[in-house]
C-alpha atoms as a PDB file:
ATOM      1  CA  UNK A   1     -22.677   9.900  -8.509  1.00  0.00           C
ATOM      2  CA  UNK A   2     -20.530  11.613  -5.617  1.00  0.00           C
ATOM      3  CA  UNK A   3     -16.874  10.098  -5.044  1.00  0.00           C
ATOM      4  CA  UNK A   4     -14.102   9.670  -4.237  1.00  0.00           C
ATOM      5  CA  UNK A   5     -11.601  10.033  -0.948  1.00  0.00           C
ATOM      6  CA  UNK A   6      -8.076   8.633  -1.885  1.00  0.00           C
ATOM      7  CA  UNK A   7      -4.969   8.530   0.432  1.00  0.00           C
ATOM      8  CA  UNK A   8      -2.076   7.781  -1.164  1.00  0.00           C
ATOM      9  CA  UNK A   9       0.221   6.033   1.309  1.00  0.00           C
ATOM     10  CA  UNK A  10       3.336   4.739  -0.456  1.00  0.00           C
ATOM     11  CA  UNK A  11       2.903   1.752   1.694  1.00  0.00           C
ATOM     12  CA  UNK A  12      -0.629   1.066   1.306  1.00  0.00           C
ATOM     13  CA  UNK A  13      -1.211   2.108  -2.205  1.00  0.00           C
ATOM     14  CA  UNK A  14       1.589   0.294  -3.991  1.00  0.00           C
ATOM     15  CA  UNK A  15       2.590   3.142  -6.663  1.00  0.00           C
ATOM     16  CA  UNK A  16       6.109   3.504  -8.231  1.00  0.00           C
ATOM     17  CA  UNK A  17       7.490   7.215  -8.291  1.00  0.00           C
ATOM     18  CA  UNK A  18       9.240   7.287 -11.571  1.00  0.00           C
ATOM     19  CA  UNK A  19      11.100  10.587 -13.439  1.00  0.00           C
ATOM     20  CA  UNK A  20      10.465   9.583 -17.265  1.00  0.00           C
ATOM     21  CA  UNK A  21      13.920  11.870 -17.493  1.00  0.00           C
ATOM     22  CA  UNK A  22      15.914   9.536 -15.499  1.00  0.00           C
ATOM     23  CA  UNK A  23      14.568   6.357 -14.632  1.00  0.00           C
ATOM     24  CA  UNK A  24      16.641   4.066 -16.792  1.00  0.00           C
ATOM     25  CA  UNK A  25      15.481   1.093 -14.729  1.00  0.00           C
ATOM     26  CA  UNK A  26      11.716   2.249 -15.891  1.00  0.00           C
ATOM     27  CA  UNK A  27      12.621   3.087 -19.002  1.00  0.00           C
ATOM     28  CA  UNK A  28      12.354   0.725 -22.050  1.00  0.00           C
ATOM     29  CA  UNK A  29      13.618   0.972 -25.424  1.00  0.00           C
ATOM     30  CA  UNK A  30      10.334   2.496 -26.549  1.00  0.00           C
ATOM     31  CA  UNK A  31      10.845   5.243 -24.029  1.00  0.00           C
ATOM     32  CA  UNK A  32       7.845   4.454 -21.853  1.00  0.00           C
ATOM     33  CA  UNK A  33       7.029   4.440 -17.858  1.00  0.00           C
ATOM     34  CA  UNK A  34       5.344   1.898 -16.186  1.00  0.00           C
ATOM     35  CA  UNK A  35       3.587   2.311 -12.670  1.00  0.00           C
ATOM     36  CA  UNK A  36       1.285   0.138 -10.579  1.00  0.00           C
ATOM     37  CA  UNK A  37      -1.871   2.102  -9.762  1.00  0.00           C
ATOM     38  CA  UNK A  38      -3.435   1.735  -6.432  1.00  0.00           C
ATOM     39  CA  UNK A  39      -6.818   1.946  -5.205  1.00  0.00           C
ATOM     40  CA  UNK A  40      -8.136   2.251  -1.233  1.00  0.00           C
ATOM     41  CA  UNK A  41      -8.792  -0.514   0.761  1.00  0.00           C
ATOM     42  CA  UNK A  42     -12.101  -2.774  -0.586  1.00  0.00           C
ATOM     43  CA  UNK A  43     -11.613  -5.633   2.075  1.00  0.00           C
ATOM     44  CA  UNK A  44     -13.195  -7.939  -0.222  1.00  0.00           C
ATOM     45  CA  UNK A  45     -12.309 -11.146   1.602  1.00  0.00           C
ATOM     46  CA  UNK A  46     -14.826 -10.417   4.205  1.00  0.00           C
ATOM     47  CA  UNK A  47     -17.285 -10.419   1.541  1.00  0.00           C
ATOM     48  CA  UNK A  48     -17.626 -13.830   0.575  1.00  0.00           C
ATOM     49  CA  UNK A  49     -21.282 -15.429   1.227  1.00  0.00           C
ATOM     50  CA  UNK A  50     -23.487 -12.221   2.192  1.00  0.00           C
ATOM     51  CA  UNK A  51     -24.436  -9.103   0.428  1.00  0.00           C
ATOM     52  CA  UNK A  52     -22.319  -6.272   0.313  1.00  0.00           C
ATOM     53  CA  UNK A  53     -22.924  -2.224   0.938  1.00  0.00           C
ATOM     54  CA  UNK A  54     -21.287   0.501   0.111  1.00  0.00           C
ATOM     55  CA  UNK A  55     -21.011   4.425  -0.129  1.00  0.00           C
ATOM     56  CA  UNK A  56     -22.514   5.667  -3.231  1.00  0.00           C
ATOM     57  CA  UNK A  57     -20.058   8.650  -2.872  1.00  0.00           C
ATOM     58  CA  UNK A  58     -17.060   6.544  -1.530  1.00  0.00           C
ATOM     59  CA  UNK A  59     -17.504   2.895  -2.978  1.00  0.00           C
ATOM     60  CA  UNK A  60     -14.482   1.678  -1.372  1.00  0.00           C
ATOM     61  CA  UNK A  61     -16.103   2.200   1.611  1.00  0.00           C
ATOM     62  CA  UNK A  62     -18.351  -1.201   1.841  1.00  0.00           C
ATOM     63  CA  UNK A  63     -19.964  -3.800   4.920  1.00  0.00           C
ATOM     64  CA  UNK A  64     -21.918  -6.511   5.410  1.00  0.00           C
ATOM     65  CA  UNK A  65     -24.254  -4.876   7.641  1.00  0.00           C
ATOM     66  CA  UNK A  66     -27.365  -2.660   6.444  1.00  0.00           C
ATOM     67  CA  UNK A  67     -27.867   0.521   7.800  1.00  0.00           C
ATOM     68  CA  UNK A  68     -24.839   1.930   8.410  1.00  0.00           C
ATOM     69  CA  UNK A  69     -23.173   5.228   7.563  1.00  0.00           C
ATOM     70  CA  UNK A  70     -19.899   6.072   5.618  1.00  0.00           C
ATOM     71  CA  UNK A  71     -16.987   7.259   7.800  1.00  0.00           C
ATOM     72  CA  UNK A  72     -16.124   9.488   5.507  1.00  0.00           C
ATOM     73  CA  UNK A  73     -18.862  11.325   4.646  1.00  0.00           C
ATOM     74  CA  UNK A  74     -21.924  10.451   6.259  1.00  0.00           C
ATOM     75  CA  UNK A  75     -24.004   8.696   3.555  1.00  0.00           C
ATOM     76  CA  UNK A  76     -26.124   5.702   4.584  1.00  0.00           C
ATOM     77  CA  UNK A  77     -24.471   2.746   2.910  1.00  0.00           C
ATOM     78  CA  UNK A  78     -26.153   1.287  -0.110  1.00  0.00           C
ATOM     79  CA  UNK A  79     -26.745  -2.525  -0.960  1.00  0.00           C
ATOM     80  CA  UNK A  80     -24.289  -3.602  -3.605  1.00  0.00           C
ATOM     81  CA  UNK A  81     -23.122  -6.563  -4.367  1.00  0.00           C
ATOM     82  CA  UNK A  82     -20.718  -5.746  -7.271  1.00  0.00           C
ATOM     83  CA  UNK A  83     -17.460  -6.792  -5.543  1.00  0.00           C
ATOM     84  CA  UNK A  84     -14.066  -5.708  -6.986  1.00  0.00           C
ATOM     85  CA  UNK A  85     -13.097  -8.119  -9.631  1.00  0.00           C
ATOM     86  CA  UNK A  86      -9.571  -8.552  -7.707  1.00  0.00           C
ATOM     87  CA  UNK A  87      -7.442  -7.383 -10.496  1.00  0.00           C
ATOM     88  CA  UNK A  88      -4.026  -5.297  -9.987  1.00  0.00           C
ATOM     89  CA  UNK A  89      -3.805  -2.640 -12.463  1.00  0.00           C
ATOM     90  CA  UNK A  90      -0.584  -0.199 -14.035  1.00  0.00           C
ATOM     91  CA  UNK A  91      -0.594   2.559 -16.170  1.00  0.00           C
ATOM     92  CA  UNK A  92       1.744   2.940 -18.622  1.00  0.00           C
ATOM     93  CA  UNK A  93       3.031   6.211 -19.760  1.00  0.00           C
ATOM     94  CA  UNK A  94       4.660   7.805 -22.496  1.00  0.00           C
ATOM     95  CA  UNK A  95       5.541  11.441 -23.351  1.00  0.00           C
ATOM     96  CA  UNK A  96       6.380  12.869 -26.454  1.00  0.00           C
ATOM     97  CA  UNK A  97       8.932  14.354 -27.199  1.00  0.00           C
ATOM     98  CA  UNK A  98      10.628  12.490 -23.938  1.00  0.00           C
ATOM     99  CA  UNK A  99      12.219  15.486 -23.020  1.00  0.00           C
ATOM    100  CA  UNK A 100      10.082  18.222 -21.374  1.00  0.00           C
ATOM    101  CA  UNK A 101      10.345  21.704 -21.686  1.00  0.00           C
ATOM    102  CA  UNK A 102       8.637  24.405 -20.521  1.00  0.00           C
ATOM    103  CA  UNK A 103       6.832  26.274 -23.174  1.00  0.00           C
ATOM    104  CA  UNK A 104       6.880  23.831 -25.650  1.00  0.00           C
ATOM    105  CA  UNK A 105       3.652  21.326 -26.732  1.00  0.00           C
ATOM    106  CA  UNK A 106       3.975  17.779 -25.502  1.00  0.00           C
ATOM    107  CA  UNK A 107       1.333  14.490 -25.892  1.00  0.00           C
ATOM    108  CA  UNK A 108       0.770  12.327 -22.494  1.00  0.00           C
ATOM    109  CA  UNK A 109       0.081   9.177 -23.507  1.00  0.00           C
ATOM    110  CA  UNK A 110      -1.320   6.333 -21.459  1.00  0.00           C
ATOM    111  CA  UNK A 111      -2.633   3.128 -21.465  1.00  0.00           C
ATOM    112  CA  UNK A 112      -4.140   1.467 -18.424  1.00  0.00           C
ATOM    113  CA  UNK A 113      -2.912  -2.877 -18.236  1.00  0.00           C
ATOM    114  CA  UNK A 114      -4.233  -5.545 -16.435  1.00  0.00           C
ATOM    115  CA  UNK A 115      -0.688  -6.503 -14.012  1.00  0.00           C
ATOM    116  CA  UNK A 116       0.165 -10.156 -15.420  1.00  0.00           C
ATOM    117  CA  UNK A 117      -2.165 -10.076 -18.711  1.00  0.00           C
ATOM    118  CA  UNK A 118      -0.859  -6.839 -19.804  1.00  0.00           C
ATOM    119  CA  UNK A 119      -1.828  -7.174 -24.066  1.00  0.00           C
ATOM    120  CA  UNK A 120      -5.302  -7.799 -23.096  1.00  0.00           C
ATOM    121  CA  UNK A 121      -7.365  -4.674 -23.072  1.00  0.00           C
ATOM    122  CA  UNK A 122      -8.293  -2.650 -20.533  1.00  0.00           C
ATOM    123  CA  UNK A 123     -11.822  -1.027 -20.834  1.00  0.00           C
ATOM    124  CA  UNK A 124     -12.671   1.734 -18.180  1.00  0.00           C
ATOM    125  CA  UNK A 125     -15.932   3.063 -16.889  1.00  0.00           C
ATOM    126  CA  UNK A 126     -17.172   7.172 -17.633  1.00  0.00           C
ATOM    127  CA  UNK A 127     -17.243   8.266 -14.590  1.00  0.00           C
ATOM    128  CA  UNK A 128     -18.129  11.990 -14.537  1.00  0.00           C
ATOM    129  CA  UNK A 129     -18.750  12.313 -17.811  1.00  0.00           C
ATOM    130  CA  UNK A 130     -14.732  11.221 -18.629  1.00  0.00           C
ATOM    131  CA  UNK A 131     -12.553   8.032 -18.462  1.00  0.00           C
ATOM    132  CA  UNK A 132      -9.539   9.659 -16.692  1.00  0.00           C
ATOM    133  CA  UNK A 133      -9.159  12.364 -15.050  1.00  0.00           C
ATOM    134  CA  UNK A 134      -5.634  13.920 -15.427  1.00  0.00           C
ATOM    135  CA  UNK A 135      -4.475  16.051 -12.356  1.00  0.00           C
ATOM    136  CA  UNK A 136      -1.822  18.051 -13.346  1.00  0.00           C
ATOM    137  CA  UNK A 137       0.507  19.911 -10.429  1.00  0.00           C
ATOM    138  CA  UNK A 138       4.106  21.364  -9.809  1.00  0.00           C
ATOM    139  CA  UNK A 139       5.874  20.021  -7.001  1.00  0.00           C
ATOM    140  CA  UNK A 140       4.633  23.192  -5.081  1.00  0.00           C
ATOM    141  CA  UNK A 141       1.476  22.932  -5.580  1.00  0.00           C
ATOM    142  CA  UNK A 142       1.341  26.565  -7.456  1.00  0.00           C
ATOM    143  CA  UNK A 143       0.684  25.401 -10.634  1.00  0.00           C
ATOM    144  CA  UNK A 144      -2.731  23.125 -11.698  1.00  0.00           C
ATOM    145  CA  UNK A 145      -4.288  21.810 -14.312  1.00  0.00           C
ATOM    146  CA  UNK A 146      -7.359  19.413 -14.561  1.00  0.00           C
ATOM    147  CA  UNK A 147      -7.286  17.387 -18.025  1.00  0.00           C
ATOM    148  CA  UNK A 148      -9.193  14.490 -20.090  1.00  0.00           C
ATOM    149  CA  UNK A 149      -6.955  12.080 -22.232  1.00  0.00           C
ATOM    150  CA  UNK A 150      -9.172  11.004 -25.029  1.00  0.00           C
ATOM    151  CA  UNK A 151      -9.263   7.287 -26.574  1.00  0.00           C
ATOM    152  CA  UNK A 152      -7.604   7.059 -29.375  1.00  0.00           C
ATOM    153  CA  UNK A 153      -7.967   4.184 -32.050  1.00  0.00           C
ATOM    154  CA  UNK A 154      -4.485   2.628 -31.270  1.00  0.00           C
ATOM    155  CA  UNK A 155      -6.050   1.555 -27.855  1.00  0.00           C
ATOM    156  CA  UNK A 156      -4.656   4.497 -25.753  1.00  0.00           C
ATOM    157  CA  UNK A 157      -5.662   7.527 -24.522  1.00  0.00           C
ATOM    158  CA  UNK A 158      -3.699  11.137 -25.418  1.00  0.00           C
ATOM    159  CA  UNK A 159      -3.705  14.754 -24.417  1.00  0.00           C
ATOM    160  CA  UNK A 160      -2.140  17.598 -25.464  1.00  0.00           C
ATOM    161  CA  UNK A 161       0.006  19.873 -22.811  1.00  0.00           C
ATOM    162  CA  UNK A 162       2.161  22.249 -22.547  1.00  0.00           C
ATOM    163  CA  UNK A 163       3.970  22.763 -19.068  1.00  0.00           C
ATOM    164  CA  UNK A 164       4.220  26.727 -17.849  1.00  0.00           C
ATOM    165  CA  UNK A 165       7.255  26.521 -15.989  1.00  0.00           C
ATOM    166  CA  UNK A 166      10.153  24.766 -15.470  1.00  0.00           C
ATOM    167  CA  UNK A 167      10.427  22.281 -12.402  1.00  0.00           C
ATOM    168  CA  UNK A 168       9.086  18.595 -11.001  1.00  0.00           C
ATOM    169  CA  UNK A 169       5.546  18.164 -11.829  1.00  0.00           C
ATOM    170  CA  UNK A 170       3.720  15.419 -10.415  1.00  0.00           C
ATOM    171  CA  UNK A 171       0.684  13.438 -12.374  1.00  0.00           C
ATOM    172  CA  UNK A 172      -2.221  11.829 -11.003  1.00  0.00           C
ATOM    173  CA  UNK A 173      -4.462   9.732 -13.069  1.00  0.00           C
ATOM    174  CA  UNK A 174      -7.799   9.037 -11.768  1.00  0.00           C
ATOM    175  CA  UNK A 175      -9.802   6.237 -13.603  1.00  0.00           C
ATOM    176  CA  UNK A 176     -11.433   3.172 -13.146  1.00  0.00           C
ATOM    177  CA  UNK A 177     -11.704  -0.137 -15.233  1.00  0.00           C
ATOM    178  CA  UNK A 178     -14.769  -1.810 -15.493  1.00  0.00           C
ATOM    179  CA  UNK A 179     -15.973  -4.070 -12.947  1.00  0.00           C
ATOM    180  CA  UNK A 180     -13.141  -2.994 -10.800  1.00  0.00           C
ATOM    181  CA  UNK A 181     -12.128  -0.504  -7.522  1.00  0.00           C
ATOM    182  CA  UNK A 182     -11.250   3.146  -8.606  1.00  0.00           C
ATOM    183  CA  UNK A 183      -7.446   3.260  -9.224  1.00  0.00           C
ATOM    184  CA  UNK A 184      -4.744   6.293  -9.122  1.00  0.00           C
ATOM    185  CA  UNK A 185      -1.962   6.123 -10.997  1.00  0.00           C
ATOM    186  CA  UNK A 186       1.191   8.955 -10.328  1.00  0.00           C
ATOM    187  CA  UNK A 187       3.958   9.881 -12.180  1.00  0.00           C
ATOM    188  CA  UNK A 188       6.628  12.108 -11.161  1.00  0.00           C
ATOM    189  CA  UNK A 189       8.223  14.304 -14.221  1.00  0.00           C
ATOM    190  CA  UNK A 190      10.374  17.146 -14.802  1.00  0.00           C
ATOM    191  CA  UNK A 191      10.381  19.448 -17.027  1.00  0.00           C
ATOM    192  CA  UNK A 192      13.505  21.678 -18.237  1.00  0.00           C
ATOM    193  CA  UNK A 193      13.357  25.507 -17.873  1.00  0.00           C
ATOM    194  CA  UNK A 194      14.379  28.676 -16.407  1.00  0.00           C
ATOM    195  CA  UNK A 195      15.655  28.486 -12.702  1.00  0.00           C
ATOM    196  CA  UNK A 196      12.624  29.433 -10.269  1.00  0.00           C
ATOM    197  CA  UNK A 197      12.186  29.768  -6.805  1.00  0.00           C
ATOM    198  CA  UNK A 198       9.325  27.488  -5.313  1.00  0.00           C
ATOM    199  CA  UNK A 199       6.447  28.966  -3.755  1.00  0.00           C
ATOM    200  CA  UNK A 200       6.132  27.818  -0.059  1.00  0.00           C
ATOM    201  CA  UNK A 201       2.865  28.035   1.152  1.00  0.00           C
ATOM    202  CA  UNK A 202       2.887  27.950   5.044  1.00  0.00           C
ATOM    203  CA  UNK A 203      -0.876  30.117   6.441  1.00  0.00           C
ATOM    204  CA  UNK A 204      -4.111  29.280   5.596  1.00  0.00           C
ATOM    205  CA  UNK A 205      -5.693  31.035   2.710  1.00  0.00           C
ATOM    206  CA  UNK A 206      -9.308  30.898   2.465  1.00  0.00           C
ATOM    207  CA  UNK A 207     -10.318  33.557   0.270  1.00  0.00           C
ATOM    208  CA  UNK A 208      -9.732  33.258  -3.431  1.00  0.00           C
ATOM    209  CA  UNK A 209     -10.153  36.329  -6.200  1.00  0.00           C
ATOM    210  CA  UNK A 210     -10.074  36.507  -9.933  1.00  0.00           C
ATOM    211  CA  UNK A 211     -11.513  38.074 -13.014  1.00  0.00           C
ATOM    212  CA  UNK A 212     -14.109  39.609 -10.546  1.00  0.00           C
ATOM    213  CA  UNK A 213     -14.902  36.001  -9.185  1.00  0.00           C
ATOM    214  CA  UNK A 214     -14.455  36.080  -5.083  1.00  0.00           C
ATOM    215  CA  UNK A 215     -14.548  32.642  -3.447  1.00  0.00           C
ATOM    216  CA  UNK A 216     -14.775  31.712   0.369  1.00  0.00           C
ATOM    217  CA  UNK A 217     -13.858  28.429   1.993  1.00  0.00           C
ATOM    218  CA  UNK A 218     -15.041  27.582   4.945  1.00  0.00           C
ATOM    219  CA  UNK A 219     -15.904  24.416   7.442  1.00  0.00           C
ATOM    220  CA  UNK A 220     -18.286  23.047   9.246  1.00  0.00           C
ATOM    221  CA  UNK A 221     -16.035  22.513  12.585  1.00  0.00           C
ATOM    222  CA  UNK A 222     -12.567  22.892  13.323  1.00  0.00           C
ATOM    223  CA  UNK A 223      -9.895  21.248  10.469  1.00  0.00           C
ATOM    224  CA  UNK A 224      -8.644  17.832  12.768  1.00  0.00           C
ATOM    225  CA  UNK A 225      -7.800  14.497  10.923  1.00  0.00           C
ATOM    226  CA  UNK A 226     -10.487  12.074  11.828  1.00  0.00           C
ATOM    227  CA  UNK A 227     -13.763  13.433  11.677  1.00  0.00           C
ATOM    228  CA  UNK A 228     -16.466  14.255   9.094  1.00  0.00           C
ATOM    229  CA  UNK A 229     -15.988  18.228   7.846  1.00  0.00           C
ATOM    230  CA  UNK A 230     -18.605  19.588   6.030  1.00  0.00           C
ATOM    231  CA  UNK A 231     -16.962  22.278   3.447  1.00  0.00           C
ATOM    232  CA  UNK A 232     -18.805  24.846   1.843  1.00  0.00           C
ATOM    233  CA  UNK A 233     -17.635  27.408  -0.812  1.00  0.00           C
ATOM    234  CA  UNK A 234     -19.576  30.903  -1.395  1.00  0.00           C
ATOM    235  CA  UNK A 235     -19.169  32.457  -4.882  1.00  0.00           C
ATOM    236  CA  UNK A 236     -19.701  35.744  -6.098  1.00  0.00           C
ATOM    237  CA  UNK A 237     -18.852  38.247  -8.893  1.00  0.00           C
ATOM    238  CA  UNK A 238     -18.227  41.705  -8.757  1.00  0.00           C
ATOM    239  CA  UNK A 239     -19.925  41.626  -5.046  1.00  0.00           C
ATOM    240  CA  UNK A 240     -22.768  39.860  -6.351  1.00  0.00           C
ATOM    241  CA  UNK A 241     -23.763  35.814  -5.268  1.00  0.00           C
ATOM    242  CA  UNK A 242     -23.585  33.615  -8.385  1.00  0.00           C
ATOM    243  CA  UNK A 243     -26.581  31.920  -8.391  1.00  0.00           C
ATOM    244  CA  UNK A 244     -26.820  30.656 -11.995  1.00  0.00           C
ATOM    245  CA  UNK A 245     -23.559  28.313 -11.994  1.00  0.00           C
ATOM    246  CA  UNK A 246     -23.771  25.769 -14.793  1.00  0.00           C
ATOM    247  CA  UNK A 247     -22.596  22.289 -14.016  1.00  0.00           C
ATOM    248  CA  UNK A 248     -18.628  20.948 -14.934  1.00  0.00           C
ATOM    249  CA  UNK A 249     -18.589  17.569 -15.679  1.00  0.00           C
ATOM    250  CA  UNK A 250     -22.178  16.633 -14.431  1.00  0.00           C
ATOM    251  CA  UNK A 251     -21.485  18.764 -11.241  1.00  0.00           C
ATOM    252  CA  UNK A 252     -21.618  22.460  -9.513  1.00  0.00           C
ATOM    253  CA  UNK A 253     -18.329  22.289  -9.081  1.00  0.00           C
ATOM    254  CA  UNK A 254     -15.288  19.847  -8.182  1.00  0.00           C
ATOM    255  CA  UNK A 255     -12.585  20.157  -5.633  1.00  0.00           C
ATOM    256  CA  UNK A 256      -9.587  18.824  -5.689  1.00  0.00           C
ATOM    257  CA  UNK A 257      -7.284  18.533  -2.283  1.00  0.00           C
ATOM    258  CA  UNK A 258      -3.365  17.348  -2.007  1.00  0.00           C
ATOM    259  CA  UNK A 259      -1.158  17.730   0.459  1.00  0.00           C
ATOM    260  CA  UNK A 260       1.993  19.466   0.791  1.00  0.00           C
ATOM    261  CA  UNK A 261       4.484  16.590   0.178  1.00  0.00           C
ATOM    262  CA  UNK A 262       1.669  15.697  -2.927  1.00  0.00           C
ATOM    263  CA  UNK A 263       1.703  12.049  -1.193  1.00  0.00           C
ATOM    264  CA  UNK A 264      -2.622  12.514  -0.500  1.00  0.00           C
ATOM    265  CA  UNK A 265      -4.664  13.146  -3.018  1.00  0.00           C
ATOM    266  CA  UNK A 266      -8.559  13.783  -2.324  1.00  0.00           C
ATOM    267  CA  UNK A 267     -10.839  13.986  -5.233  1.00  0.00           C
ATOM    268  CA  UNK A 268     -14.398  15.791  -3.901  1.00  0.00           C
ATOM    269  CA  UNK A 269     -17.493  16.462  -5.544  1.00  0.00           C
ATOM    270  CA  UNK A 270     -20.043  18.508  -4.387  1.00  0.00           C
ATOM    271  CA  UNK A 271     -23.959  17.203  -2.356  1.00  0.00           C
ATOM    272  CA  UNK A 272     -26.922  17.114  -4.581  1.00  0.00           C
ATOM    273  CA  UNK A 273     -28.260  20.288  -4.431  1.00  0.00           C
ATOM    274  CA  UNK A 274     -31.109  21.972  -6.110  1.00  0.00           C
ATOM    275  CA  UNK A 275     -29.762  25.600  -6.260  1.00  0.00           C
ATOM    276  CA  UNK A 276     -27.464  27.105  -8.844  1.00  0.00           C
ATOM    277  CA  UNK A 277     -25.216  28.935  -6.138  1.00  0.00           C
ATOM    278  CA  UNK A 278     -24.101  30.829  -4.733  1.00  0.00           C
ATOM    279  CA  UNK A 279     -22.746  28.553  -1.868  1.00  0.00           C
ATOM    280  CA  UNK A 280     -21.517  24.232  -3.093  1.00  0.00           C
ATOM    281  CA  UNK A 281     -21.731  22.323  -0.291  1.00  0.00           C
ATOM    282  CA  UNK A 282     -19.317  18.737   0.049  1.00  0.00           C
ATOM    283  CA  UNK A 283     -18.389  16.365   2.981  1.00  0.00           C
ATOM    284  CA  UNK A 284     -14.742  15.402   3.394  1.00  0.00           C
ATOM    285  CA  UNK A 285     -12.506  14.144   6.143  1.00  0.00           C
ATOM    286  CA  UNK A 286      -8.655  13.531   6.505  1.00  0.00           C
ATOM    287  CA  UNK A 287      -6.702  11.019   7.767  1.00  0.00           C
ATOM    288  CA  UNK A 288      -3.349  12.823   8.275  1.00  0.00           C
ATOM    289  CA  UNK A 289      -2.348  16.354   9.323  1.00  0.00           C
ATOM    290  CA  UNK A 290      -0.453  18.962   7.261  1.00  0.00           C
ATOM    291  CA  UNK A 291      -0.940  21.622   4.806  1.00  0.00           C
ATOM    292  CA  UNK A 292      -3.017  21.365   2.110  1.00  0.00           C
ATOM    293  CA  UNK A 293      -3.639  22.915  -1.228  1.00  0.00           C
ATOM    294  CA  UNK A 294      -7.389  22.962  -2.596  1.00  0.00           C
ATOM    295  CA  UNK A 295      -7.915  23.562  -5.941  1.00  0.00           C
ATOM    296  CA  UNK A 296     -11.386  24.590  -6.709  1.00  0.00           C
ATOM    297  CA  UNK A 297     -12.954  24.145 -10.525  1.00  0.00           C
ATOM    298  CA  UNK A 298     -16.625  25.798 -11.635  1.00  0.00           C
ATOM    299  CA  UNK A 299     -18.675  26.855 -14.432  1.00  0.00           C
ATOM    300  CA  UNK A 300     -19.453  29.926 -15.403  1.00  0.00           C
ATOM    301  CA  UNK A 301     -20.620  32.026 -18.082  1.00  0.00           C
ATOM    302  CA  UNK A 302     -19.446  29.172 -20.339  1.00  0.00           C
ATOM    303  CA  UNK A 303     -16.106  29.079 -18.697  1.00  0.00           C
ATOM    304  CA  UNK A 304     -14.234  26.650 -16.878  1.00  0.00           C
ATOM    305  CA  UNK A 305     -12.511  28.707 -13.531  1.00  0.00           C
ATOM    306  CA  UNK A 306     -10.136  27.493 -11.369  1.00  0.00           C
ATOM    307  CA  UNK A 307      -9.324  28.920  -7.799  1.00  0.00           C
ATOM    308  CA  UNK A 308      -7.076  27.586  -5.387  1.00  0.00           C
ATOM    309  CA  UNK A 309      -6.891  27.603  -0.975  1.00  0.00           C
ATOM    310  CA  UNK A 310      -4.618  26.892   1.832  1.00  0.00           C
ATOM    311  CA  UNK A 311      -5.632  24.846   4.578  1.00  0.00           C
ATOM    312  CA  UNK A 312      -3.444  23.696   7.520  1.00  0.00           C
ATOM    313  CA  UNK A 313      -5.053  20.214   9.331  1.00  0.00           C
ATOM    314  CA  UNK A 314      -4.663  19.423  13.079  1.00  0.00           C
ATOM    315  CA  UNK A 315      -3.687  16.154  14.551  1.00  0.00           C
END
């Protein structure tokens, strides 16, 4: 199943920054942060007394109305009448040791609670193959990392980390409870280390090369907020096109796109196609203009490879 598009508008999507380092009115005896997670938009009061449809690759995107088409991306709205169960959700989220340090192994630990009920348990649906996604970037946007807490049998979920460098990192959390909306949760954290100067990224940058891998981004029509962009990436190795790409959590390939002040994050996975390569098409849009980082992840040769763009978007 293709999803998800996710602004994150501090006003709209009602998540707490917090610094686990410093946030002594966030910070509890048992060294843990709390944050509301938010989720886009359902407009489930409208719902009442008719069936409901809704983007199989955006499902936040729903109507009353058969027949129409997603906003976002194009897809002909499907019936569904599995309305958001209404719940508010936080994550809480503990790191150990509490202080970070570049270079040195930590554990993320969180655990997703129902806001007002929070002992009761909070199951959550696989959704690409995983039950959270765990975006991972610096402030800057040069460093990122894609990972999978696993559920552990003291009703959590832990991974295992270890920051590169020094500096505010910022984490996203991407998950969604059963019989409820897709939530993001996001964490701000630093981490302790030598003094470095931030990378500013300013032109776009739409070629990508690695370990003989060559990527190219391109679009469908120019980059303006507002408008469905279809976005296709071209792969190759060693001049070659990579036609035999193997999938990455049940797809070609994922994409991952946040902007510059790491307040929108868009999660993007890739059509249904029936190839291997060398080109992974998607549909995306945005909603505000800015400079973007996209952070491409495929499969290949039984390796996970991660390349990363620089796109500027036009009012």
């Amino acid at each position: 199943m293709n999803r998800f598009l996710v602004p994150l508008l501090a006003a709209a999507s009602v998540f707490t920054v917090a610094s686990c380092s410093s946030d002594s009115s966030s910070s509890s005896a048992t060294n843990t942060v709390t944050t509301p997670t938010g989720t886009a938009p359902d407009s489930t009061a409208a719902h009442a007394g008719g069936h409901t449809y809704a983007c199989p690759m955006h499902p936040e995107v729903t109507s009353t109305k058969p027949g129409e088409k997603c906003p976002k991306c194009g897809m002909e709205l499907v019936h569904n009448d599995q309305v958001s169960n209404g719940k508010s959700y936080q994550m809480q989220f503990e790191p150990k040791p509490m202080q970070l340090v570049a270079g040195q192994p930590v554990t993320l630990t969180y655990t997703p609670q129902e806001i007002g009920n929070e002992k009761a348990p909070v199951p959550l649906a696989v959704v690409h193959e995983k039950k959270i996604h765990l975006i991972i970037v610096r402030k800057d946007l040069s460093v990122f990392d894609h990972e999978h807490p696993e559920f552990t049998a003291d009703g959590n979920y832990k991974a295992a980390f270890t920051f590169p460098k020094g500096g505010d990192y910022v984490l996203f959390q991407d998950y969604t409870p059963d019989g409820s909306g897709h939530q993001l949760g996001r964490q701000v954290v630093s981490v302790q280390g030598p003094k470095y100067t931030p990378v500013k990224f300013r032109q776009d940058q739409m070629q990508w090369s690695k370990d003989g891998y060559q990527a190219t981004l391109a679009f469908d029509k120019e980059l303006k907020v507002g408008q469905l962009l279809g976005m296709k990436i071209t792969l190759s190795k060693n001049g070659q096109p990579v036609t035999d790409l193997d999938k990455y959590l049940g797809a070609l390939g994922h994409v991952v796109v946040i902007s510059e002040d790491t307040e929108r994050y868009l999660h993007v996975h890739p059509n249904d196609q029936a190839d291997k390569g060398p080109v992974i098409g998607f549909n995306t849009n945005f909603e505000k203009p800015g400079l973007y980082r996209v952070f491409l992840q495929f499969n290949h040769g039984g390796q996970i490879h991660t390349g990363d763009f620089t796109i500027n978007v036009k009012a």
